[in-house]
Every structure is written in C-alpha cells, then in structure tokens.
N, C-alpha and C. Protein backbone atom coordinates (compact mmCIF):
# COMPACT_ATOMS: atom_id res chain seq x y z
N UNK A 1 -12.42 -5.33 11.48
CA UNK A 1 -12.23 -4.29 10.49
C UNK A 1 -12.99 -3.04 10.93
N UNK A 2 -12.14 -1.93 11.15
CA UNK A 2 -13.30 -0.67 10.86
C UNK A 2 -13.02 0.55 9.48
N UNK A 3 -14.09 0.92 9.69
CA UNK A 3 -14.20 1.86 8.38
C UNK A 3 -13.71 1.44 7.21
N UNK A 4 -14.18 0.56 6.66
CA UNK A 4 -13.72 0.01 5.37
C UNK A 4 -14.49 0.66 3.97
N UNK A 5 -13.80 1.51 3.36
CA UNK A 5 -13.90 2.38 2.33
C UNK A 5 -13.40 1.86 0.55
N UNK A 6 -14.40 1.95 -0.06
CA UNK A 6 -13.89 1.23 -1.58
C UNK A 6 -14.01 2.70 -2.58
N UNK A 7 -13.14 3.40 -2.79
CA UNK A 7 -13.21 4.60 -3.80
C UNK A 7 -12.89 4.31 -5.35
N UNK A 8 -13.09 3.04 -5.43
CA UNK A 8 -13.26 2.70 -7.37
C UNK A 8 -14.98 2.32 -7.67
N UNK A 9 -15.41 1.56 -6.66
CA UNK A 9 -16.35 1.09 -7.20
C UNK A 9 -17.59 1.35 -6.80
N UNK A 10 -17.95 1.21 -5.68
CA UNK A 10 -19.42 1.40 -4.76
C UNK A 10 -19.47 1.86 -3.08
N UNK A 11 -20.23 1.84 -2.92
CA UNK A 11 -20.27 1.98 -1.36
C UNK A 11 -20.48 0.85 -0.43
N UNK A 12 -20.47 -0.49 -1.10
CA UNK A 12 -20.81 -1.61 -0.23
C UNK A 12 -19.44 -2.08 0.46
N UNK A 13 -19.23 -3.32 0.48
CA UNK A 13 -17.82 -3.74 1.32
C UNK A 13 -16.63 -3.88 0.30
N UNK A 14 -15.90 -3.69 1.06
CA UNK A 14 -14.40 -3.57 0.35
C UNK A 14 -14.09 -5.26 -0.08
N UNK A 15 -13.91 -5.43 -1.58
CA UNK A 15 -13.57 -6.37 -1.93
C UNK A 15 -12.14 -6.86 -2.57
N UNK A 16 -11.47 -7.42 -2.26
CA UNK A 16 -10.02 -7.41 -2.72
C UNK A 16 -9.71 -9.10 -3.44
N UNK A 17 -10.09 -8.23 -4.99
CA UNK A 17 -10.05 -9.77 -5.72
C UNK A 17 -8.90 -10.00 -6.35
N UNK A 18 -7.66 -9.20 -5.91
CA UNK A 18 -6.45 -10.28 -6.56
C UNK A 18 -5.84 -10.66 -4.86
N UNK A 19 -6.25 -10.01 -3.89
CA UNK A 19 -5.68 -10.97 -2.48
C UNK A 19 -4.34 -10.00 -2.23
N UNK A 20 -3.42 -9.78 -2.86
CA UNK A 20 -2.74 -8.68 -2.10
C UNK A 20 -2.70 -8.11 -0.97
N UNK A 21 -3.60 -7.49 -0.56
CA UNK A 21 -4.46 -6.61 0.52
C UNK A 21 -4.40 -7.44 1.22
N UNK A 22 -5.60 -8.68 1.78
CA UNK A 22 -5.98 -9.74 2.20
C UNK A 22 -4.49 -10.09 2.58
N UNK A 23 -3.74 -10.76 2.10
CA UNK A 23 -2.58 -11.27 2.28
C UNK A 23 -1.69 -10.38 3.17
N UNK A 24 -1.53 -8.94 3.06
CA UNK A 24 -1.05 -8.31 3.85
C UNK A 24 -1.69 -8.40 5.46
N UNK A 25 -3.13 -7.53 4.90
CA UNK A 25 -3.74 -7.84 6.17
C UNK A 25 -3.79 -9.16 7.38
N UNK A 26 -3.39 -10.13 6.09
CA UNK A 26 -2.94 -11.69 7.11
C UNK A 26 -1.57 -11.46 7.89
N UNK A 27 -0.42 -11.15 7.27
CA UNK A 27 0.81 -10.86 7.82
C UNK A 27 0.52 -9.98 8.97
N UNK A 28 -0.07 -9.37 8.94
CA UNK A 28 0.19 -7.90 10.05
C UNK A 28 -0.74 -8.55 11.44
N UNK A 29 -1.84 -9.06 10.81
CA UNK A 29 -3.15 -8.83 12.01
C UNK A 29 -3.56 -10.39 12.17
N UNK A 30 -2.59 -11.55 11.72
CA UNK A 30 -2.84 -12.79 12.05
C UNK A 30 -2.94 -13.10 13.69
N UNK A 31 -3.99 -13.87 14.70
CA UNK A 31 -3.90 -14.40 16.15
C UNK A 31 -2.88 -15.29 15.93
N UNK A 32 -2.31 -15.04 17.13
CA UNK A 32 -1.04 -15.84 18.06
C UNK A 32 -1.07 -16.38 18.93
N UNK A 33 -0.56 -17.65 19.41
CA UNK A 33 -0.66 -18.48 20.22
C UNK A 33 -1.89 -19.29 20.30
N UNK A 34 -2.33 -19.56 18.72
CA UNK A 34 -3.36 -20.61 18.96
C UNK A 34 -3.41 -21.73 17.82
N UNK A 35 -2.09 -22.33 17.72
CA UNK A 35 -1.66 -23.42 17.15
C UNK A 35 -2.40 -23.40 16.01
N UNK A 36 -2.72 -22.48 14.98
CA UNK A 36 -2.92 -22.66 13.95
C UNK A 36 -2.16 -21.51 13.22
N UNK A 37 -1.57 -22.03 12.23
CA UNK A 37 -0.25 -21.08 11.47
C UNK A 37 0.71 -20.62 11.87
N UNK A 38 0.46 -19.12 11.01
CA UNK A 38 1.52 -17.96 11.82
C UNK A 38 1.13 -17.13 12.79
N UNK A 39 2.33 -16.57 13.32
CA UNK A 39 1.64 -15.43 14.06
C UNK A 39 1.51 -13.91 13.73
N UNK A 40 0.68 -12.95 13.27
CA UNK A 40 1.01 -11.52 13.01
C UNK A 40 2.20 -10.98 13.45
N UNK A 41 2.50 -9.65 12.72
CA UNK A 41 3.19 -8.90 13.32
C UNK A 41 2.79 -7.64 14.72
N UNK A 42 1.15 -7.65 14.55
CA UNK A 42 0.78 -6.84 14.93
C UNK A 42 -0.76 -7.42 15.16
N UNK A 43 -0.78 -8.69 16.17
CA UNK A 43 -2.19 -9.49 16.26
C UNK A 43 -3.47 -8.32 16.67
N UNK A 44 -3.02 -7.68 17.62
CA UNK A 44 -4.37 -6.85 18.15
C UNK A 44 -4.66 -5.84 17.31
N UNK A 45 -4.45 -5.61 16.35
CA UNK A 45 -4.68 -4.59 15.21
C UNK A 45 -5.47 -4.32 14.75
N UNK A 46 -6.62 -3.27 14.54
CA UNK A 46 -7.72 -3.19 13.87
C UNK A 46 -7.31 -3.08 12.36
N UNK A 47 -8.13 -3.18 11.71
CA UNK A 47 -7.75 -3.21 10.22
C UNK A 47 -8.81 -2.08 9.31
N UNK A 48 -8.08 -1.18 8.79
CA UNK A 48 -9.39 -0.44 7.93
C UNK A 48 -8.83 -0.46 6.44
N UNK A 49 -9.92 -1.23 5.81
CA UNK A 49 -9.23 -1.68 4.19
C UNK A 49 -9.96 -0.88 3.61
N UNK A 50 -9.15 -0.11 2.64
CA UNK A 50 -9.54 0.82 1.84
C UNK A 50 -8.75 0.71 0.55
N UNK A 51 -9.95 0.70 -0.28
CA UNK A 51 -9.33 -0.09 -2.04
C UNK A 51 -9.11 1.60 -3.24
N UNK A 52 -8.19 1.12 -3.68
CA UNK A 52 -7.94 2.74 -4.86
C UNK A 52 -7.08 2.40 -5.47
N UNK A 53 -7.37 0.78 -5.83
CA UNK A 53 -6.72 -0.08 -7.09
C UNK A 53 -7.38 -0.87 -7.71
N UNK A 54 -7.79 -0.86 -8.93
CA UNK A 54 -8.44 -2.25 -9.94
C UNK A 54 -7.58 -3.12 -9.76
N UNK A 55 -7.91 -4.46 -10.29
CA UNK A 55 -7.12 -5.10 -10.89
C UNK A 55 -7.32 -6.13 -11.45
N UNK A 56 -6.52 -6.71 -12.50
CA UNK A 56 -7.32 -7.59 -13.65
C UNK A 56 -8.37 -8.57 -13.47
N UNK A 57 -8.49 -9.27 -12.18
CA UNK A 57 -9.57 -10.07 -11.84
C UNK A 57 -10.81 -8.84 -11.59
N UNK A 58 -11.31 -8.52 -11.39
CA UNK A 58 -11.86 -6.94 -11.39
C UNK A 58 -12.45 -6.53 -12.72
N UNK A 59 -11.48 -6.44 -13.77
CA UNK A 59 -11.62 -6.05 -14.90
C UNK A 59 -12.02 -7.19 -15.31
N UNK A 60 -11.48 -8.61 -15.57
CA UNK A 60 -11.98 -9.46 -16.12
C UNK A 60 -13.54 -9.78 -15.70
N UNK A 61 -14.09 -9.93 -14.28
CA UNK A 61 -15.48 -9.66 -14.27
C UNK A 61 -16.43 -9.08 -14.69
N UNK A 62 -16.00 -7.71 -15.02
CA UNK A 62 -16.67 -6.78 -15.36
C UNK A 62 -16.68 -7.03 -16.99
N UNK A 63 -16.19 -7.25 -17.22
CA UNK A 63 -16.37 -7.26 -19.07
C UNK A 63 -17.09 -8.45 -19.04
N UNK A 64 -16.98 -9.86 -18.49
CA UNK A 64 -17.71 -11.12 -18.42
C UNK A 64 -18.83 -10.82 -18.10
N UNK A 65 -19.42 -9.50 -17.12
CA UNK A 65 -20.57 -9.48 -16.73
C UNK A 65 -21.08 -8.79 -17.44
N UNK A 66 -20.54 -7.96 -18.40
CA UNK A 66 -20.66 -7.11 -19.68
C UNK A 66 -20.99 -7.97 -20.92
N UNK A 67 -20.96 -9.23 -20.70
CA UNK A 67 -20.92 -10.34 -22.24
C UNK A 67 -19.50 -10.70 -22.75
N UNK A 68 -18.65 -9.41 -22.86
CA UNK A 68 -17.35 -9.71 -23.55
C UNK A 68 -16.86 -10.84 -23.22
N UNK A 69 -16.71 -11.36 -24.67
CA UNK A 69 -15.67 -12.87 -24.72
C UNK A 69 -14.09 -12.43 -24.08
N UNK A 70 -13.10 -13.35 -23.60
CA UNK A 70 -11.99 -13.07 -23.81
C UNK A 70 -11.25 -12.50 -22.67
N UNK A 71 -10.11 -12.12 -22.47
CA UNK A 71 -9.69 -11.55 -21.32
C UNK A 71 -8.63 -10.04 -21.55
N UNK A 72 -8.92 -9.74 -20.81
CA UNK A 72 -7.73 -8.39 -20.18
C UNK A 72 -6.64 -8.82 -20.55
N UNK A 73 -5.38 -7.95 -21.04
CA UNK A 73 -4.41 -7.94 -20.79
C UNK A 73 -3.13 -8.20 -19.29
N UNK A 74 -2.81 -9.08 -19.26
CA UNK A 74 -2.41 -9.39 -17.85
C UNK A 74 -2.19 -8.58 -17.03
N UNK A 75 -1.62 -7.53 -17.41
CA UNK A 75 -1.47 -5.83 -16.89
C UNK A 75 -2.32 -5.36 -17.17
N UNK A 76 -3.81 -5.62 -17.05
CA UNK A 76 -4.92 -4.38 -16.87
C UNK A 76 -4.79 -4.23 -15.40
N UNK A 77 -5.19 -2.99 -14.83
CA UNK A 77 -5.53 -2.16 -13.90
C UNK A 77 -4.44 -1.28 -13.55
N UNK A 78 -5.21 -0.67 -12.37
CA UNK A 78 -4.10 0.06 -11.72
C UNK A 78 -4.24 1.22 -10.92
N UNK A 79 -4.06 2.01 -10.66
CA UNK A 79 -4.19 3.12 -9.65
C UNK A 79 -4.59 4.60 -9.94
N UNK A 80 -5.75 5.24 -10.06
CA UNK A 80 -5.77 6.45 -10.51
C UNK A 80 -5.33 7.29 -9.09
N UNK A 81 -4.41 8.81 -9.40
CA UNK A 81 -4.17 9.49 -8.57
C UNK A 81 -5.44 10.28 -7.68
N UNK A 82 -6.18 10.18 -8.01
CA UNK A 82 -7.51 10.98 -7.70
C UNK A 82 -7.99 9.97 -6.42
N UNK A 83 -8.24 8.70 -6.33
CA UNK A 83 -8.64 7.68 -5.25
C UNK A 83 -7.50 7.15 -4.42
N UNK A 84 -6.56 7.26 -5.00
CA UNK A 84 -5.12 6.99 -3.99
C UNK A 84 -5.43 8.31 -2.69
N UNK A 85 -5.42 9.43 -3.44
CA UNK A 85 -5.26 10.94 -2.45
C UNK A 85 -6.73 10.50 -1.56
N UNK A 86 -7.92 10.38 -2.11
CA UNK A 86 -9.41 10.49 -1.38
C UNK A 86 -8.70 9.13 -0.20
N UNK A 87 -8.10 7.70 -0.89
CA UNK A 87 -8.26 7.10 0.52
C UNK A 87 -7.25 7.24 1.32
N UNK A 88 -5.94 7.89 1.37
CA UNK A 88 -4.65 8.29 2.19
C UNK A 88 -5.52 9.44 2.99
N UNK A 89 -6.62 10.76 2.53
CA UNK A 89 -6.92 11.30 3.22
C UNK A 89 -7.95 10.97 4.07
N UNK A 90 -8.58 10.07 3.34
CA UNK A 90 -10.18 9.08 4.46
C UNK A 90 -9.30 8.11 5.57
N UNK A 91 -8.39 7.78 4.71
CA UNK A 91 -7.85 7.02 6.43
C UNK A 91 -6.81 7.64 7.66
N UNK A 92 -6.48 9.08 7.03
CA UNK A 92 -5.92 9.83 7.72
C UNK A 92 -7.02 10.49 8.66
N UNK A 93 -7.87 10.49 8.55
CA UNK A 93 -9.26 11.31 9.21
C UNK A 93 -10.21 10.67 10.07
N UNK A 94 -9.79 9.25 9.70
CA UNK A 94 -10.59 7.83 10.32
C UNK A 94 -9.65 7.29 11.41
N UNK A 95 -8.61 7.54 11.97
CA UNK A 95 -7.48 7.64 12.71
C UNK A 95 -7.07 6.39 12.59
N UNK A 96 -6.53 5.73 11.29
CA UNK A 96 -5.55 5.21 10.64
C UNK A 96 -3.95 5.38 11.46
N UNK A 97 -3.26 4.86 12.05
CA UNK A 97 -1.89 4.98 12.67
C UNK A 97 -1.12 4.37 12.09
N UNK A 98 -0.84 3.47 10.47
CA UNK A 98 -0.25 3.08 10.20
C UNK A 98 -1.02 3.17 8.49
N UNK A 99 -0.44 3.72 7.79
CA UNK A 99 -0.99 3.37 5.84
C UNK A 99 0.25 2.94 5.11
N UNK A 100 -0.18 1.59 4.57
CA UNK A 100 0.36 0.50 3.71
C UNK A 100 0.09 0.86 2.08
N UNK A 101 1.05 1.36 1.78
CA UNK A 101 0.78 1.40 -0.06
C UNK A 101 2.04 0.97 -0.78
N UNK A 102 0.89 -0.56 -1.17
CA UNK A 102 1.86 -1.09 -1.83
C UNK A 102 1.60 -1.33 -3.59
N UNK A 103 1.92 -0.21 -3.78
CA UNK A 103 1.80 0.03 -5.28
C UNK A 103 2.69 0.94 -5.76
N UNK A 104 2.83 1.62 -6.82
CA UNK A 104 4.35 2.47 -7.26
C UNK A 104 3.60 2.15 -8.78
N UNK A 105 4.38 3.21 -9.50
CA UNK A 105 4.19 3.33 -10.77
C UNK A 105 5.19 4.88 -11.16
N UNK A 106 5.25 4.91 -12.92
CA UNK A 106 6.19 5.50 -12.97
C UNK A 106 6.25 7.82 -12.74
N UNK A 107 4.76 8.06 -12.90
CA UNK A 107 4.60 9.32 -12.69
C UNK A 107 4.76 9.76 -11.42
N UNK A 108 5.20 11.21 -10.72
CA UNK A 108 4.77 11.62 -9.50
C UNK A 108 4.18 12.90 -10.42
N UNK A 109 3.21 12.89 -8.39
CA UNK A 109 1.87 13.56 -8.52
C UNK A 109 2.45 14.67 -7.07
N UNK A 110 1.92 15.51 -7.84
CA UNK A 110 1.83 16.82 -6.44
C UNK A 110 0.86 16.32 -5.43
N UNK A 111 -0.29 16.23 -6.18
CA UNK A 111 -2.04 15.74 -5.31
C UNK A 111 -1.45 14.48 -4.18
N UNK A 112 -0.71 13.72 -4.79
CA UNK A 112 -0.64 12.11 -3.78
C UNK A 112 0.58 12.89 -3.22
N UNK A 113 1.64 13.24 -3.45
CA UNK A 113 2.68 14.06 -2.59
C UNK A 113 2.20 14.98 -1.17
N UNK A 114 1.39 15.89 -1.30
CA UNK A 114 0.23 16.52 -0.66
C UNK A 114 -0.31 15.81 0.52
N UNK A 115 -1.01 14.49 -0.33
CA UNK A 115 -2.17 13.46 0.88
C UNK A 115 -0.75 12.78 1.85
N UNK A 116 0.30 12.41 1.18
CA UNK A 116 1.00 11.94 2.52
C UNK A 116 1.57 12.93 3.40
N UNK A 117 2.02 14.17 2.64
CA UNK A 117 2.48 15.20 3.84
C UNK A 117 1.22 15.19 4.65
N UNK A 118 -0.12 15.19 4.57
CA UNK A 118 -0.77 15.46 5.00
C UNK A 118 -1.31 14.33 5.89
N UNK A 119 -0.87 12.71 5.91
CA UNK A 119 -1.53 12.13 6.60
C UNK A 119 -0.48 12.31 7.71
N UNK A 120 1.11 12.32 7.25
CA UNK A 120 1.99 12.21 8.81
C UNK A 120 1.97 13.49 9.21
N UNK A 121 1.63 14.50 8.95
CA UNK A 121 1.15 15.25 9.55
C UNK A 121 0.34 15.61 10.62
N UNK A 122 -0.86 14.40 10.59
CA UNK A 122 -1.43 14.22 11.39
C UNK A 122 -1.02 12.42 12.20
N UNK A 123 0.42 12.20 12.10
CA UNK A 123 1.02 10.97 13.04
C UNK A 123 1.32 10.14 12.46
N UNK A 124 0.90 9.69 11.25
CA UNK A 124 0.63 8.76 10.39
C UNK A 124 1.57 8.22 9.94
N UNK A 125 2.17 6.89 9.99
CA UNK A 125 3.64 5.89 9.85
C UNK A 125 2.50 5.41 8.13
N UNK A 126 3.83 5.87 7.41
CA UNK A 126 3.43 5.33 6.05
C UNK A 126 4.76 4.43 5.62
N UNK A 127 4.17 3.37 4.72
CA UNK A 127 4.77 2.66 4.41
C UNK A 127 4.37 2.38 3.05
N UNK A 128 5.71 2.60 2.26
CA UNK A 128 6.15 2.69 0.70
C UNK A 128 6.53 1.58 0.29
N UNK A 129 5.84 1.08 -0.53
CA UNK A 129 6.26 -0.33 -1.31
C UNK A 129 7.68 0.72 -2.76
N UNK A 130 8.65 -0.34 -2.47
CA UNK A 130 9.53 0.36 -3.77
C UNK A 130 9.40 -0.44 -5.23
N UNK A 131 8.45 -1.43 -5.38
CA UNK A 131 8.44 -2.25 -6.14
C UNK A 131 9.13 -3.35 -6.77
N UNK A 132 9.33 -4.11 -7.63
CA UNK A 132 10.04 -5.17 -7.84
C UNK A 132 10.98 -4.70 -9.26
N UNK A 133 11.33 -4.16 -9.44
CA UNK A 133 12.03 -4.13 -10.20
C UNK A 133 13.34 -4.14 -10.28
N UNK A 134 13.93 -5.00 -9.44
CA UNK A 134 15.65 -4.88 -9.16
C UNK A 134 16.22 -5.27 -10.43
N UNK A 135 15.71 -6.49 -11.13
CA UNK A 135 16.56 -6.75 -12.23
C UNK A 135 16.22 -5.96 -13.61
N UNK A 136 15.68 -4.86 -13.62
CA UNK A 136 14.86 -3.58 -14.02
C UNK A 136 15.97 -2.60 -13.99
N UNK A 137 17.07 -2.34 -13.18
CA UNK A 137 17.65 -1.16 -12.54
C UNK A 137 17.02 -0.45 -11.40
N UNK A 138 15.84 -0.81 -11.36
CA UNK A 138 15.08 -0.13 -10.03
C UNK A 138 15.14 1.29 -10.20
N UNK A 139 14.14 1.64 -11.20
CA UNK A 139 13.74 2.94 -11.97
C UNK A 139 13.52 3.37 -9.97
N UNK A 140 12.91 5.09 -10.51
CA UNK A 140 12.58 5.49 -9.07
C UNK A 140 10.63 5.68 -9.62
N UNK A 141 10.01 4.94 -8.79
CA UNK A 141 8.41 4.58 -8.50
C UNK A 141 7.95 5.14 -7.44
N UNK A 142 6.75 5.74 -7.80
CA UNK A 142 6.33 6.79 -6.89
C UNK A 142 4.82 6.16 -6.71
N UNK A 143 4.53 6.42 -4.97
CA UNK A 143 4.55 7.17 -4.64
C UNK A 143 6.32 6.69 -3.44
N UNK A 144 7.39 5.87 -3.49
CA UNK A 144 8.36 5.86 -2.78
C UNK A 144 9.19 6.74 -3.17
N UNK A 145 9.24 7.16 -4.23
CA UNK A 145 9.93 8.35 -4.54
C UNK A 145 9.94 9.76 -4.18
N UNK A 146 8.73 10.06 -3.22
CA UNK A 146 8.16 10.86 -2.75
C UNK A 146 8.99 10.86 -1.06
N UNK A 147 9.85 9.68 -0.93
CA UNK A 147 10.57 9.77 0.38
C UNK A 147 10.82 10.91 0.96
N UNK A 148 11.90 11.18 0.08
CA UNK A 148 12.71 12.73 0.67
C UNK A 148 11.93 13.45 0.88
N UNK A 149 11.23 14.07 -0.30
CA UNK A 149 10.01 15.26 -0.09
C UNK A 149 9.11 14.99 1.73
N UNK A 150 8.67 14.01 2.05
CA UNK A 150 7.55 13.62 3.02
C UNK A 150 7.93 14.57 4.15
N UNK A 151 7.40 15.26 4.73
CA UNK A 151 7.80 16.61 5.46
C UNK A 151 7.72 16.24 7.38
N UNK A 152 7.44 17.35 7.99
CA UNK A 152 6.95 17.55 9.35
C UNK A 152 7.12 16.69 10.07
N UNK A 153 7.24 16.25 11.15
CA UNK A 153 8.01 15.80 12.40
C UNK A 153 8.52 14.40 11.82
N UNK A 154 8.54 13.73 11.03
CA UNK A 154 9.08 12.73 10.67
C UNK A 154 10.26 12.68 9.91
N UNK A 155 11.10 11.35 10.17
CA UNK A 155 12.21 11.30 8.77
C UNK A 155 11.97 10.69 8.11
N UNK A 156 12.66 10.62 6.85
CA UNK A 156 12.82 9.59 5.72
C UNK A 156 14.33 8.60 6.09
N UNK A 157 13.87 7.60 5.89
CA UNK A 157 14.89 5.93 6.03
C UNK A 157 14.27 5.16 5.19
N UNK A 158 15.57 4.47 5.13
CA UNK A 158 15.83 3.31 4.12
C UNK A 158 15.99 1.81 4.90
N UNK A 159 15.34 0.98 4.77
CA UNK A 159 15.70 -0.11 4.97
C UNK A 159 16.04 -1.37 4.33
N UNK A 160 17.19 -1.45 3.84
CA UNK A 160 17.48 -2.44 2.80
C UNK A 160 18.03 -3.94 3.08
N UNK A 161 18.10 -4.41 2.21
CA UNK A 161 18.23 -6.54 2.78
C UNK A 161 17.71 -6.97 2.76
N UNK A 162 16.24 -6.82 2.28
CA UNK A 162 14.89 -7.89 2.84
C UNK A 162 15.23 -8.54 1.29
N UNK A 163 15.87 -9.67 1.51
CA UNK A 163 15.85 -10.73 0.45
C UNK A 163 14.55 -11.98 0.67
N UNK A 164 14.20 -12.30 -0.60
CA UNK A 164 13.02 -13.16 -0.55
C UNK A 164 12.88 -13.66 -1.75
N UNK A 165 13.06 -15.09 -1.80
CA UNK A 165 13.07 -15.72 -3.09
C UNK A 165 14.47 -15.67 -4.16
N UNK A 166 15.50 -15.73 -3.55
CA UNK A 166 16.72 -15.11 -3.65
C UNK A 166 16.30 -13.69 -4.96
N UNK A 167 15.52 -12.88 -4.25
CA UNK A 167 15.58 -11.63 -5.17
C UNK A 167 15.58 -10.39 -3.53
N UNK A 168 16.46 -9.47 -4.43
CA UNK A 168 16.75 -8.06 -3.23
C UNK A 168 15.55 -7.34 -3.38
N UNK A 169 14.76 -6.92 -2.78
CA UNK A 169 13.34 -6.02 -2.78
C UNK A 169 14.31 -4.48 -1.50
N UNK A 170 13.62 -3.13 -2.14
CA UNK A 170 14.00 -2.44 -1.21
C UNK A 170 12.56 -1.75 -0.78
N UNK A 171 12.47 -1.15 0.13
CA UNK A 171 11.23 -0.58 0.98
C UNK A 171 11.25 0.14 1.73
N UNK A 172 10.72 1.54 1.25
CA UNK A 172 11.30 3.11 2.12
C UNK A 172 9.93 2.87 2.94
N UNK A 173 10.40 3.78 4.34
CA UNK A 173 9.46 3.94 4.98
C UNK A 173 9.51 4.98 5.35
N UNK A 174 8.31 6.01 5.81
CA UNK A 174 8.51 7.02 6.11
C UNK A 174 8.18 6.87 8.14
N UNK A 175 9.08 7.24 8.36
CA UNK A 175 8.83 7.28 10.10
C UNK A 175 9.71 7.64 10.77
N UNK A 176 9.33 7.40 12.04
CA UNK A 176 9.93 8.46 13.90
C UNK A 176 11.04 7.30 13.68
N UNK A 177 12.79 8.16 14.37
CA UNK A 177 13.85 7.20 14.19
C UNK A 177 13.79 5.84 14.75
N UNK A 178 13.52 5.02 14.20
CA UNK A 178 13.61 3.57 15.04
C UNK A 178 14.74 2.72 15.61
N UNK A 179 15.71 3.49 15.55
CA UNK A 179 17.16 3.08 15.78
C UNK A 179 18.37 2.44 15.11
N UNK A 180 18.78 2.49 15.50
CA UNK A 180 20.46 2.96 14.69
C UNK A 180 20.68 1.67 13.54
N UNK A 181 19.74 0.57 13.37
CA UNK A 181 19.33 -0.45 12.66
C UNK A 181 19.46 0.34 11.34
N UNK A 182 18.76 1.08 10.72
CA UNK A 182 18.52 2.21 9.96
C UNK A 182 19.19 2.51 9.35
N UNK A 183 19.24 2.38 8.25
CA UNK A 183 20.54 3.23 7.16
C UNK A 183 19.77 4.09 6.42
N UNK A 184 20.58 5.63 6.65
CA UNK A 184 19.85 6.65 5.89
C UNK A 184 20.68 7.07 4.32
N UNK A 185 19.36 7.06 3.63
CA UNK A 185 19.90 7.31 2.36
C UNK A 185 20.75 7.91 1.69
C-alpha cells in the first residue's frame, strides 16, 4: 500500500469496515501463480486506499462507543461531496494511475465534476460504478453521470453485459480508446 489517506475520520490508517474496498482491492491486486485462490487482475499493483465514505458498521461503532443502545438504520452512511473531491484530488497528486469509485448517489456536484476533470487531466483512468439499480429503471447516479461531461484527452465509453447473479449491472468508464470491444453511448 502507499499513501493511504482517510478524509472522514483521522489521520491514522485507512480502515474499511464494511470490506467493499478490501474486496476490490483483492480482485485487482491478488498474487498469481501461487496455488492459493485467485489470481488479480492487476497482481503487481501498488494500492493507495483512500476512504470518503462512512458506513453503517462505522456508524454503528461509534454510537456503541458513544453508549447508545440500538442500531443505525441499515442505510446509514454515505458520501459527503467535500471528501470525495479532497480524495480524487490527493490521489491525483500522489500519482494514482487508476481511481475506483464505487459509489453513486442521486445529486450532481460541480466540486466532484471539477476533481475528475481534474484528475484525467493529469492521466488518470477513472472508473465509475453505475450502481445497482436495474430493477429501479436505473435512475442516472452520479458521480457516473458525470460521463459525458469528463473532458481533455480522454473519451467517455460504455461497457455493458457484465451480468452477475443473473442481474445486468452497467459501468461507465472514463478512458484512452481500448478498442473496438467498446460500445459508445
């Protein structure tokens, strides 16, 4: 891991207590070829985890360590626009070559619109979670909604089909043409 940055809570190590993160970070940066599991997509990978999401295990500690009986609403947490922008621009500056945000919600923000023009700006392959909401209608969730807008030497693509769990998930990415695989929106 380098530069591992937590902009909700403290300055100590980045802790990721619903596993999300963790779990990604397993997919991408798992060793290969040593008969245990899987293999990454991307084994030699440094990893810089940077947190600018609560989430209910999080919240539920904190009130337990507070005394409060009882629990959170299953949907407590979530993402303020203010620590999304600080860590898209801390890992754009920390030379980050790849940012994973996999979160979406229903407002867009100029400020988080801004931090991604501004990280591929400086090279930066971002990757837009579109969220789960297919049997929803698949409202438009930002920050993937922010596709088109994403500016300067890069395009916007669509990559659709990734079925899983017989449910359709879609997932914009913003990046350099990767070939004719690609269906543009």
């Amino acid at each position: 891991m380098i530069s591992p940055k937590d902009f909700i809570f403290w300055d100590g190590p980045v802790l990721d207590m619903v596993g999300h993160a963790t779990h990604i970070s397993g997919t991408i940066g798992e060793d290969t070829n040593n008969g245990i599991a899987e293999a990454g997509i991307a084994y030699n990978v440094k990893i810089m985890p940077v947190k600018v999401c609560v989430g209910f295990w999080e919240i539920q500690f904190l009130l337990s360590a507070g005394g409060s009986r009882g629990f959170p609403p299953v949907d407590a947490g979530g993402c303020d626009v203010a620590s999304i922008v600080q860590g898209i621009r801390y890992a754009a500056d920390n030379g980050a070559s790849v940012i994973n945000l996999s979160f979406g919600g229903p407002q867009a923000s100029l400020m988080e619109l801004d931090a991604l023009n501004y990280a591929v700006g400086k090279g930066v392959f971002i990757s837009i979670s579109a969220g789960n909401a297919f049997e929803d209608g698949n409202a438009i969730s930002y920050p993937a909604g922010y596709a088109s807008g994403i500016k300067r030497r890069h395009v916007s693509w669509r990559c659709r089909s990734v079925a899983h769990a017989g449910l359709l998930f879609e997932h914009w990415f913003v990046c350099r043409n990767l070939g004719p695989w690609w269906e543009r929106p």
